[in-house]
C-alpha atoms as a PDB file:
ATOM      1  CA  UNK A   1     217.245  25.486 300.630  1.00  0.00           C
ATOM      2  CA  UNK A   2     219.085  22.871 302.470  1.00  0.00           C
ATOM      3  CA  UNK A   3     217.221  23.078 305.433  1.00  0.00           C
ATOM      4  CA  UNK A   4     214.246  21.874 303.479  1.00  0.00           C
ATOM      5  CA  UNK A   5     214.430  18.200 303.817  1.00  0.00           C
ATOM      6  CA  UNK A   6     211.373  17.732 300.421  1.00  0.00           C
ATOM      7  CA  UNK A   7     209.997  20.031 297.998  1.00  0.00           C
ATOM      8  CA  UNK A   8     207.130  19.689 299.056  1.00  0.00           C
ATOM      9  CA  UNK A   9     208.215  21.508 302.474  1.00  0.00           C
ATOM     10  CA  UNK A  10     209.849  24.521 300.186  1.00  0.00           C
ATOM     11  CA  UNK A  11     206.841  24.958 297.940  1.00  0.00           C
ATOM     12  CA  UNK A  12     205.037  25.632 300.922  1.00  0.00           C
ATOM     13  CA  UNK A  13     207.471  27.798 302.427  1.00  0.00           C
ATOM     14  CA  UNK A  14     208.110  30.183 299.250  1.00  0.00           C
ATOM     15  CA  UNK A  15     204.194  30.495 298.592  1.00  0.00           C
ATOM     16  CA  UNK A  16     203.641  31.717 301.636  1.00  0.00           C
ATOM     17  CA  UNK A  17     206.886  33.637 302.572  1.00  0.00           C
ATOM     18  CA  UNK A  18     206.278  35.051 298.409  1.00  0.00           C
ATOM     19  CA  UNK A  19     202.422  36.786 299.724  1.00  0.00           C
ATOM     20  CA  UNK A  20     203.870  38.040 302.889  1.00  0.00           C
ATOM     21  CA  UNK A  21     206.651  40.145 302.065  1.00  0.00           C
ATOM     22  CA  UNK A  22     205.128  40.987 298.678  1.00  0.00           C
ATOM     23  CA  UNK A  23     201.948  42.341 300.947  1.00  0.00           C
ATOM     24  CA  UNK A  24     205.075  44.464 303.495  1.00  0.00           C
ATOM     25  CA  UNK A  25     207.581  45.454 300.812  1.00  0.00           C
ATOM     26  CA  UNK A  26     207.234  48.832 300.683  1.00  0.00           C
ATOM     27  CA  UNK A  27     210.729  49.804 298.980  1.00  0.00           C
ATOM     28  CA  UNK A  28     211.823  51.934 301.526  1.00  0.00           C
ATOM     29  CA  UNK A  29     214.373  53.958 299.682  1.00  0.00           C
ATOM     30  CA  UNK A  30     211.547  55.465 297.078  1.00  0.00           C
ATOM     31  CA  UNK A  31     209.359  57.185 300.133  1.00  0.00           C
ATOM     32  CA  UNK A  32     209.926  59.614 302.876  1.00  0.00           C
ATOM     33  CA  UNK A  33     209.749  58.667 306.475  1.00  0.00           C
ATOM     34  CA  UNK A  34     206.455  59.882 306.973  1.00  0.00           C
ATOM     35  CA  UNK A  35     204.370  57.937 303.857  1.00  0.00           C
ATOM     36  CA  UNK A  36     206.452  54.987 304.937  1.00  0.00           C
ATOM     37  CA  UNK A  37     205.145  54.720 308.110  1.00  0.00           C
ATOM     38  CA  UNK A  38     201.436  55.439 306.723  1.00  0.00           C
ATOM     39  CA  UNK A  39     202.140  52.673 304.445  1.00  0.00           C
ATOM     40  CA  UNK A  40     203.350  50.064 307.311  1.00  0.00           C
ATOM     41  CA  UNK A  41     200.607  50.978 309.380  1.00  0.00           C
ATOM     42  CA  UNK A  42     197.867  50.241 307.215  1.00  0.00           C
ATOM     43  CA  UNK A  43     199.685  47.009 306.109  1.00  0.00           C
ATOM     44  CA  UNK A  44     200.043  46.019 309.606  1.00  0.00           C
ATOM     45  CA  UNK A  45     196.235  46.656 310.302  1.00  0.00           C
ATOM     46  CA  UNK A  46     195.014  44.826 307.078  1.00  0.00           C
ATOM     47  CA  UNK A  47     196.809  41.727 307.736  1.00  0.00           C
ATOM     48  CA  UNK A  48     195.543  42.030 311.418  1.00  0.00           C
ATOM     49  CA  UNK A  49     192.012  41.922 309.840  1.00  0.00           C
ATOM     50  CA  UNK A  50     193.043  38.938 307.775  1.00  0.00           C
ATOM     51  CA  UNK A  51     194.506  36.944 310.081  1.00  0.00           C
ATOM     52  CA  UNK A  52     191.750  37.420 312.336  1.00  0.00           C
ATOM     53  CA  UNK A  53     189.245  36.481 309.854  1.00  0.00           C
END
């Protein structure tokens, strides 16, 4: 939190950096290998679609 030199700045930061990993946090250590990587890949492609919106 140094780093940030207002609040302003870290508001920003945790909003955003808050919706992203919420959206990829897929708490690995409850799924298999297999339904992990089903869930990552459709994760990946909808925030493709997002982004390119």
């Amino acid at each position: 939190m140094l780093r940030f030199r207002r609040m302003q700045s870290l508001q920003k930061f945790a909003a955003v950096h808050g919706s992203i990993h919420n959206h990829f946090n897929q708490e690995r250590h409850l799924s298999s290998r297999p339904t992990f990587k089903e869930r990552r890949t459709a994760a990946l492609a909808e925030w493709r679609q997002l982004c390119a919106a």
